[in-house]
C-alpha atoms as a PDB file:
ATOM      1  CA  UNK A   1      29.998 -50.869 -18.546  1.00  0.00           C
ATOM      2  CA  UNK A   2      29.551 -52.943 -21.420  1.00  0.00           C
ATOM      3  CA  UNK A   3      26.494 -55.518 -21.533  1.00  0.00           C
ATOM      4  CA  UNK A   4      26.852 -58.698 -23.449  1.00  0.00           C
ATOM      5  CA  UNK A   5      23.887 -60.824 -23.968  1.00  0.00           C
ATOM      6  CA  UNK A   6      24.960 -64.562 -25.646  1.00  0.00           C
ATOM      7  CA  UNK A   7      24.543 -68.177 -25.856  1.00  0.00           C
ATOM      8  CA  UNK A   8      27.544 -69.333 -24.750  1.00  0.00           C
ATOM      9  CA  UNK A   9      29.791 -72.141 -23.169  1.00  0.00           C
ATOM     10  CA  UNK A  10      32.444 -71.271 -20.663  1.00  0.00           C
ATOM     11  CA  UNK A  11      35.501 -72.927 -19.232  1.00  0.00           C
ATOM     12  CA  UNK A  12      37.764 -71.637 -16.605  1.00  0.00           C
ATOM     13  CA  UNK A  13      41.417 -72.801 -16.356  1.00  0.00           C
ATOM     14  CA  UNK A  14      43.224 -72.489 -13.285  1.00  0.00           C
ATOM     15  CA  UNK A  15      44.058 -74.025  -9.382  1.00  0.00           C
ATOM     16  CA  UNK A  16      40.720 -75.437 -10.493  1.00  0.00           C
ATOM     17  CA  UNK A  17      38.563 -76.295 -13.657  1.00  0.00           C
ATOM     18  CA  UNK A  18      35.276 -76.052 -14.467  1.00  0.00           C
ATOM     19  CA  UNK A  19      33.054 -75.811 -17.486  1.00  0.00           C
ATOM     20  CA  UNK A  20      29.118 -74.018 -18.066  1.00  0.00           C
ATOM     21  CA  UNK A  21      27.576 -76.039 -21.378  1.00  0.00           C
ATOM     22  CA  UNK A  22      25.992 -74.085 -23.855  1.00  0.00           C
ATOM     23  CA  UNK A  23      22.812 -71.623 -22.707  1.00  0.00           C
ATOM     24  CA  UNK A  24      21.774 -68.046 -22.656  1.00  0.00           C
ATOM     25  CA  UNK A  25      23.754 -65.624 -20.156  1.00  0.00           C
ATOM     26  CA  UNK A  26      24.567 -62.268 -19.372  1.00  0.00           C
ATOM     27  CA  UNK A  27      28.291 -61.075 -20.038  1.00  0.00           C
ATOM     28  CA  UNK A  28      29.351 -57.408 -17.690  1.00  0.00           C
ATOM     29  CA  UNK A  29      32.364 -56.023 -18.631  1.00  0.00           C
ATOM     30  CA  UNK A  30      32.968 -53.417 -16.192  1.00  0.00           C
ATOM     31  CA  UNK A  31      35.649 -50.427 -16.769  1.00  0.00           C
ATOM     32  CA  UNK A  32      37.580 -51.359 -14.080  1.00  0.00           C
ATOM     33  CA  UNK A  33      38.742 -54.449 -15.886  1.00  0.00           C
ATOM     34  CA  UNK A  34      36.606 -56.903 -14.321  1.00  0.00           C
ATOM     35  CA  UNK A  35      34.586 -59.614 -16.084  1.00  0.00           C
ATOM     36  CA  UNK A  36      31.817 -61.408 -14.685  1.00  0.00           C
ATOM     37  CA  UNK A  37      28.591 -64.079 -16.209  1.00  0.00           C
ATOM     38  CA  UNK A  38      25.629 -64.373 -14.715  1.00  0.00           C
ATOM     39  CA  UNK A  39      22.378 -66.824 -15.402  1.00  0.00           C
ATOM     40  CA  UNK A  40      18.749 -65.567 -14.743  1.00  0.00           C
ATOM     41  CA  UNK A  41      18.871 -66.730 -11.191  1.00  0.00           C
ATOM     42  CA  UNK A  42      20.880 -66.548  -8.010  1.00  0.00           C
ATOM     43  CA  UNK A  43      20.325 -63.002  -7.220  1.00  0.00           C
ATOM     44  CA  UNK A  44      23.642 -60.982  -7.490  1.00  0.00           C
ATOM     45  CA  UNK A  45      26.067 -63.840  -7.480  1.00  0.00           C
ATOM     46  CA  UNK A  46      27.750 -64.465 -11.393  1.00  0.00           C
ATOM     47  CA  UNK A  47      28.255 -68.121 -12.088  1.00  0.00           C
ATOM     48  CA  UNK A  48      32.091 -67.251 -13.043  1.00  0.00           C
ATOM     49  CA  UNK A  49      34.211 -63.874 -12.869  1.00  0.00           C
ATOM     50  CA  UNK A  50      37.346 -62.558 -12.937  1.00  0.00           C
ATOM     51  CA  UNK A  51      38.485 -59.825 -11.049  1.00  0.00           C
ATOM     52  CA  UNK A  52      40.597 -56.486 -12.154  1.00  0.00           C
ATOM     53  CA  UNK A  53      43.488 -56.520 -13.098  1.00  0.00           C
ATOM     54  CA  UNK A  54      42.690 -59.051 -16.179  1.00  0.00           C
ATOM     55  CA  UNK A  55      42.849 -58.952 -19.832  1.00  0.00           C
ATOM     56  CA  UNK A  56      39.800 -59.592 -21.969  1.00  0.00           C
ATOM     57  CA  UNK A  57      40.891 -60.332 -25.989  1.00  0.00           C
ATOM     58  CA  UNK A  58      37.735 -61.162 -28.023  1.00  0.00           C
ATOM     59  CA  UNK A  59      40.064 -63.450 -30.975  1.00  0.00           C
ATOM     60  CA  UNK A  60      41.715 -63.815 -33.242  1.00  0.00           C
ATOM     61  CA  UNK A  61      41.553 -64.477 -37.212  1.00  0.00           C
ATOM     62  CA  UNK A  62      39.345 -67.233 -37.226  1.00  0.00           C
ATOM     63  CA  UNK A  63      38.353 -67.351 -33.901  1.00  0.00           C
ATOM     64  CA  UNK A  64      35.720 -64.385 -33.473  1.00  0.00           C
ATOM     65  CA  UNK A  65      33.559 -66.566 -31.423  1.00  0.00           C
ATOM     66  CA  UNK A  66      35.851 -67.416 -28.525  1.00  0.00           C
ATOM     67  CA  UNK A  67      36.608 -64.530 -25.537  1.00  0.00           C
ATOM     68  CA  UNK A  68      39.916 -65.292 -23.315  1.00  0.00           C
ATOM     69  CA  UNK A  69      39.759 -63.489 -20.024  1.00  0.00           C
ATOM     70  CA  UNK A  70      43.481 -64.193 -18.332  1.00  0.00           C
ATOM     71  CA  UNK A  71      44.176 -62.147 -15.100  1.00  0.00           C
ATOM     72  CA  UNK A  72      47.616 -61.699 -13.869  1.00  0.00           C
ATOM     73  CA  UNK A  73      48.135 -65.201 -12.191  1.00  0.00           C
ATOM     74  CA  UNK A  74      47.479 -66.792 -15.806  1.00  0.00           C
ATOM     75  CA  UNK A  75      44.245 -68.091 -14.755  1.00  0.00           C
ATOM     76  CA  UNK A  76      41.712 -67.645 -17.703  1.00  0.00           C
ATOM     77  CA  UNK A  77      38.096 -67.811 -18.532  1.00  0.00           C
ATOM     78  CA  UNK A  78      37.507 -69.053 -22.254  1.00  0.00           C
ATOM     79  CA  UNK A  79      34.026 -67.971 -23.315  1.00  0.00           C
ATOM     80  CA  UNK A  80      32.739 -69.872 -26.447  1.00  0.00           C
ATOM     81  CA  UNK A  81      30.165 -67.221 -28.554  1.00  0.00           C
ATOM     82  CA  UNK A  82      27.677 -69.010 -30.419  1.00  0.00           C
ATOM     83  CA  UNK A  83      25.281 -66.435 -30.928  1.00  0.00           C
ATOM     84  CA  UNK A  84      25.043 -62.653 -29.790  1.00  0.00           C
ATOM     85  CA  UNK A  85      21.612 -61.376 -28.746  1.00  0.00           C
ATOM     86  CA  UNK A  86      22.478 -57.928 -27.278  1.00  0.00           C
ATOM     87  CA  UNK A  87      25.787 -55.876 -27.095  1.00  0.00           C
ATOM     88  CA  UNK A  88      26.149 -52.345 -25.715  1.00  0.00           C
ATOM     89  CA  UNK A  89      28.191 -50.341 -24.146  1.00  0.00           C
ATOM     90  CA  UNK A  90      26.833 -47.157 -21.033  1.00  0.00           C
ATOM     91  CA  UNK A  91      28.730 -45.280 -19.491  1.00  0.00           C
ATOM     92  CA  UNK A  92      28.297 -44.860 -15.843  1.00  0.00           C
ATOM     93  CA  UNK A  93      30.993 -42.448 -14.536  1.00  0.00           C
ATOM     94  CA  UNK A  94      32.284 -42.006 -10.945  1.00  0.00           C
ATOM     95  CA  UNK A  95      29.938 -43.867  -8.715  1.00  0.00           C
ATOM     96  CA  UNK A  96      29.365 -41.706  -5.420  1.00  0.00           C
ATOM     97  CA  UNK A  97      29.613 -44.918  -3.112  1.00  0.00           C
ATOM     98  CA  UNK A  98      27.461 -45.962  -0.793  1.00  0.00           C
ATOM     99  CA  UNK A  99      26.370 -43.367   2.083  1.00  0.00           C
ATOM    100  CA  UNK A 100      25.867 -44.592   5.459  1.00  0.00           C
ATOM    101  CA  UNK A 101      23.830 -42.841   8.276  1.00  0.00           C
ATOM    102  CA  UNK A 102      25.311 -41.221  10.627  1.00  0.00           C
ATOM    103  CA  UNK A 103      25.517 -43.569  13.168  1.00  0.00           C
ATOM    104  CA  UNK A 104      26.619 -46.452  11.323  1.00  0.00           C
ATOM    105  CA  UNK A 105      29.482 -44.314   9.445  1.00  0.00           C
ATOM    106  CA  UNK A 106      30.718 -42.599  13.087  1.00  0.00           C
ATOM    107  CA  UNK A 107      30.655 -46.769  14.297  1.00  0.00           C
ATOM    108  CA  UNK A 108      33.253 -46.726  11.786  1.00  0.00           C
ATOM    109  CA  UNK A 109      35.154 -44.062  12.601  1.00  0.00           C
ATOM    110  CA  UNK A 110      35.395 -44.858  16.092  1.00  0.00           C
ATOM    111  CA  UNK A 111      36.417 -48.051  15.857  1.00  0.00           C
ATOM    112  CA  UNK A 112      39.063 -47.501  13.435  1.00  0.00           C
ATOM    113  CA  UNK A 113      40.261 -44.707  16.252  1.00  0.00           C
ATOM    114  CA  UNK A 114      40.422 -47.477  18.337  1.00  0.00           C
ATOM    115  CA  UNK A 115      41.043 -50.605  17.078  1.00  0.00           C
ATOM    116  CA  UNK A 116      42.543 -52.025  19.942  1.00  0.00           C
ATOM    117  CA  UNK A 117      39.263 -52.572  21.486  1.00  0.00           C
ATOM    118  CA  UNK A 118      38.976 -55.606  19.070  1.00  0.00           C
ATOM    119  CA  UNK A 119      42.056 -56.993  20.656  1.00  0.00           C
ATOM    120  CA  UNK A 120      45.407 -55.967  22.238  1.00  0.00           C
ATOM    121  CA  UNK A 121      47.800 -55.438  19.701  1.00  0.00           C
ATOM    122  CA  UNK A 122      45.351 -55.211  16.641  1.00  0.00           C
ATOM    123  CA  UNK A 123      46.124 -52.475  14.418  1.00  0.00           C
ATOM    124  CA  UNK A 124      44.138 -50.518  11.253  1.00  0.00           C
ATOM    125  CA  UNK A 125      45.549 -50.968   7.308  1.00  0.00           C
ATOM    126  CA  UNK A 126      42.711 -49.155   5.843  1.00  0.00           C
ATOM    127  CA  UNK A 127      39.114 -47.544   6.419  1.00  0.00           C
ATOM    128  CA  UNK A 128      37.307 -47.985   3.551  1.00  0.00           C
ATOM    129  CA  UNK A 129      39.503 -50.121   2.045  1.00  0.00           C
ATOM    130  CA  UNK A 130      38.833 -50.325  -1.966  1.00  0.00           C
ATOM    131  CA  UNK A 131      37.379 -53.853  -3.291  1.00  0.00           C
ATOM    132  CA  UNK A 132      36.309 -54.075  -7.243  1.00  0.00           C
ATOM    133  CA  UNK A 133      32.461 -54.663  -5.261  1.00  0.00           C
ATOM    134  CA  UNK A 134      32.788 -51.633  -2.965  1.00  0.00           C
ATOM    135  CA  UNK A 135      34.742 -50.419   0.123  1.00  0.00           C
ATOM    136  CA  UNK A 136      35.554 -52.788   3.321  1.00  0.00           C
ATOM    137  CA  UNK A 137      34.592 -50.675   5.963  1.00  0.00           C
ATOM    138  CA  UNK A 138      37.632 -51.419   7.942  1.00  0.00           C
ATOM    139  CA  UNK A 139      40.603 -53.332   7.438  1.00  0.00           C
ATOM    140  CA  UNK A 140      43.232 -53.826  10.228  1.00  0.00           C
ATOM    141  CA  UNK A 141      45.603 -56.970  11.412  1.00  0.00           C
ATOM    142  CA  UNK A 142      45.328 -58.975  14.880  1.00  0.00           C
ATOM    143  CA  UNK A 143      48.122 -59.762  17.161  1.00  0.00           C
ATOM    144  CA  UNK A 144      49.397 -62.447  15.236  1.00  0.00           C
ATOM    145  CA  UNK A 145      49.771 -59.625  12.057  1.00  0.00           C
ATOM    146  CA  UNK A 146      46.520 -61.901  10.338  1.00  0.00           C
ATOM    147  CA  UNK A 147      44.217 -59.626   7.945  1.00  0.00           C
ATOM    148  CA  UNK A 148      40.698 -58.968   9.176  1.00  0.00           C
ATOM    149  CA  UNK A 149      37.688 -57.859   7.359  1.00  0.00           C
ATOM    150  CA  UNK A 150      35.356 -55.551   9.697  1.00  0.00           C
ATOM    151  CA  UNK A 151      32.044 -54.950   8.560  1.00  0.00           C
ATOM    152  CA  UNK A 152      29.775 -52.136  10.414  1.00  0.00           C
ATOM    153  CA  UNK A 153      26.359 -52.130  10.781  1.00  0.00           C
ATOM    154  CA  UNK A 154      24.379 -50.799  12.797  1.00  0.00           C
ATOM    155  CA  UNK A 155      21.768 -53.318  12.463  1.00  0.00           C
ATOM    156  CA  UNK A 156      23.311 -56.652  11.667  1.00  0.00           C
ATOM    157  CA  UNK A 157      21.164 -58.630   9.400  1.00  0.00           C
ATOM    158  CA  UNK A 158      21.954 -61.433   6.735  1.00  0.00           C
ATOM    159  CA  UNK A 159      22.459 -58.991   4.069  1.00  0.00           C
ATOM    160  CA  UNK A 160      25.298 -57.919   5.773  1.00  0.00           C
ATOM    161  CA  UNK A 161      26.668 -61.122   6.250  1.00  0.00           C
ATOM    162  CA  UNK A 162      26.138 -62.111   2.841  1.00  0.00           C
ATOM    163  CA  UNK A 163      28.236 -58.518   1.896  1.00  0.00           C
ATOM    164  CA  UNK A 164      30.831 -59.128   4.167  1.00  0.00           C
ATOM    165  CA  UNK A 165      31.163 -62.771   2.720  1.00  0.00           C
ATOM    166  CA  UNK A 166      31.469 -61.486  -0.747  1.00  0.00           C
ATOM    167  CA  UNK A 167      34.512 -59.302   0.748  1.00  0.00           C
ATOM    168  CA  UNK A 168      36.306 -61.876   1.803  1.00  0.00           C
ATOM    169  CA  UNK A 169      35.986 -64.416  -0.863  1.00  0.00           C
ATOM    170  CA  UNK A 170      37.670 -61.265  -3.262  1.00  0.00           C
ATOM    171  CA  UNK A 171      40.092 -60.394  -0.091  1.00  0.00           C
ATOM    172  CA  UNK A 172      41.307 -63.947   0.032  1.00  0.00           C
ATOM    173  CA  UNK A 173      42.360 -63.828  -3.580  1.00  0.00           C
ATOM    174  CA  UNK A 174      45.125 -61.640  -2.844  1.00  0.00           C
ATOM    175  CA  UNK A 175      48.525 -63.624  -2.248  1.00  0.00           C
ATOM    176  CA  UNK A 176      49.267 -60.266  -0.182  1.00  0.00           C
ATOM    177  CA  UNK A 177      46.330 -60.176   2.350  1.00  0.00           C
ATOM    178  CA  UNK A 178      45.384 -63.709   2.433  1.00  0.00           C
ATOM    179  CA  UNK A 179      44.438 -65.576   4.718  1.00  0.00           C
ATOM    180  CA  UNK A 180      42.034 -63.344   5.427  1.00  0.00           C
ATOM    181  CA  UNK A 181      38.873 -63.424   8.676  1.00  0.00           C
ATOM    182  CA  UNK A 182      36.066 -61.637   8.954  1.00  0.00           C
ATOM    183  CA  UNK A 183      34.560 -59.700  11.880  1.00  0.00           C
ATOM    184  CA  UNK A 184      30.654 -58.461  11.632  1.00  0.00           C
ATOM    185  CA  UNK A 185      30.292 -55.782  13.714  1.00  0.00           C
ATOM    186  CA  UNK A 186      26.510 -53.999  15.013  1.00  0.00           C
ATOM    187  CA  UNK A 187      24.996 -52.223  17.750  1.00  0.00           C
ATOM    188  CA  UNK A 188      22.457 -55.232  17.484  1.00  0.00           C
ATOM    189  CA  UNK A 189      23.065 -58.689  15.821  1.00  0.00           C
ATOM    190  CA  UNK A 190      19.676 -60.436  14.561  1.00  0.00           C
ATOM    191  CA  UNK A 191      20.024 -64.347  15.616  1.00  0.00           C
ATOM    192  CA  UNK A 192      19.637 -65.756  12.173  1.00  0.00           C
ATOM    193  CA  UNK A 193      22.915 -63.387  11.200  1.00  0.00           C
ATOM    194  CA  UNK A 194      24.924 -64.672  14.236  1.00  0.00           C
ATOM    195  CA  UNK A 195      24.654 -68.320  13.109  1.00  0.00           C
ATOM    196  CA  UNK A 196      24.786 -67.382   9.442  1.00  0.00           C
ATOM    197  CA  UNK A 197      28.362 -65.650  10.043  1.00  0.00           C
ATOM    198  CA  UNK A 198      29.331 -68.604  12.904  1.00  0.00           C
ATOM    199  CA  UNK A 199      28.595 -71.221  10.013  1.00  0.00           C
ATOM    200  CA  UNK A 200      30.666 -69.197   7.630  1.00  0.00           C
ATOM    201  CA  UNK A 201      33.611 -68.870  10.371  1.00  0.00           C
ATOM    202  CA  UNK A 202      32.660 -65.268  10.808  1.00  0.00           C
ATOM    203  CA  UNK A 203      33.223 -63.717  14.241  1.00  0.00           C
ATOM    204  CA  UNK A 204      30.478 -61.463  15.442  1.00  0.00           C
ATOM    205  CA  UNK A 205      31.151 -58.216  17.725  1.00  0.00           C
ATOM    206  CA  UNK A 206      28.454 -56.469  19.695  1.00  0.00           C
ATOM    207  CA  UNK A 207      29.338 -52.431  19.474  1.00  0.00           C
ATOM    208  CA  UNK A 208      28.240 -50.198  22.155  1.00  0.00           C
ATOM    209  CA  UNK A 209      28.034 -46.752  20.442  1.00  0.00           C
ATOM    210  CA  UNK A 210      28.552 -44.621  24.173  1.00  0.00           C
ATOM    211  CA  UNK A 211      30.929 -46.810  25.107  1.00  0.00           C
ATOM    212  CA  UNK A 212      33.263 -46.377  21.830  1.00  0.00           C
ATOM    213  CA  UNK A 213      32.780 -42.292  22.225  1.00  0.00           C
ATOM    214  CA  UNK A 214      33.973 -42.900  25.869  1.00  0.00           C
ATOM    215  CA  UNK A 215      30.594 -41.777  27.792  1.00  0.00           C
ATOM    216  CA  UNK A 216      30.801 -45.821  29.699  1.00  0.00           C
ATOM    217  CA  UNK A 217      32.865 -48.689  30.220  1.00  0.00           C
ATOM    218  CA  UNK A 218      34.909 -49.102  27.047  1.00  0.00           C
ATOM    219  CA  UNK A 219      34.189 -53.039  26.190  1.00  0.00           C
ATOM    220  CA  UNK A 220      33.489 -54.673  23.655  1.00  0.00           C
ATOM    221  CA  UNK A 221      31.573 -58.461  23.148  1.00  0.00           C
ATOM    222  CA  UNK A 222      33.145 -60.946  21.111  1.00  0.00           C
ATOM    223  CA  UNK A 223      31.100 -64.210  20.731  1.00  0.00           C
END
């Protein structure tokens, strides 16, 4: 991972445009291709990224100060250096992923077993399908062959909506998968997550744990 901090300007050109003015912010190049800026605020959301696969050339002759990120729709960020205050580079190596407890990962693996409890005709893509901000715990298609996002918890709390939002918005991205819904799945669904995820168009689904392994009736809630 490389660590860039710079005054800087930025502009992105693409379905949309949109332009930072000059000020002090933090540049992570990441080895799997992906670039990303980020002010002193807003927790772990960047102000502008692009995501892998993308190109990052740092100028030309001339032109040492300006960065073009272009990813492989042509979009690109244009970076303006005016002046460099840190630059290195770390490296991290294979990152073991994140390790769920046991409950929460055998949610996963039930419901992947049986995906049709989420609807008749559903079927799974992917468990731990790879995103460049971590694995989607399960990805699958409804009925009408749409992509959905399922995230497990067993607790669900606004961080996880919040994850499961950052998902999509990278899921959607993809000409392939897009348009692409998101399901929050938990043994128990705090009330502040359920209308967080309803504002956001998120569907939530209440997992029974016995039920999935077969010991009761094998339904599921979808509100």
């Amino acid at each position: 991972m490389r660590l860039v901090i710079a005054r800087c300007s930025v502009d992105y050109a693409g379905r949309l445009t949109a332009h930072l003015p000059s000020a002090p912010r933090l540049i992570l190049i990441k080895a799997d291709g992906s670039v990303s800026i980020h002010a002193d605020d807003r927790a772990y959301k960047p102000l502008n990224w692009m995501s892998p696969p993308c190109t990052l050339k740092e100028g030309a002759d001339g032109e040492a100060g300006v960065w073009t990120v272009i990813n492989k729709a042509g979009e690109k960020l244009i970076i303006t250096m005016e002046e460099i205050l840190h630059d290195s580079s770390h490296e991290l190596g294979v990152d073991p992923g994140l390790i769920k407890d046991g409950v929460e990962a055998h949610l996963q693996e039930l419901l992947a077993d049986r995906i049709e409890t989420l609807g008749e005709g559903w079927t799974l893509v992917r468990r731990e399908y790879p995103t460049a901000i971590g694995p989607v715990d399960i990805l699958c298609r409804d009925a009408d062959g749409a992509t959905v996002a399922v995230e497990i918890k067993r607790r669900g709390e606004i961080d996880g909506v919040e994850q499961l939002t950052r998902y999509l918005e990278l899921l959607n991205r993809d000409p392939h998968l897009a348009p692409v819904k998101g399901i929050f799945a938990a043994q128990e669904i705090k009330p502040q997550a359920r209308v967080l995820a309803t504002d956001r168009g998120i569907d939530c689904v209440v997992l029974d744990y016995d039920a999935l392994r077969g010991i009761e009736d094998d339904k599921l809630r979808l509100f």
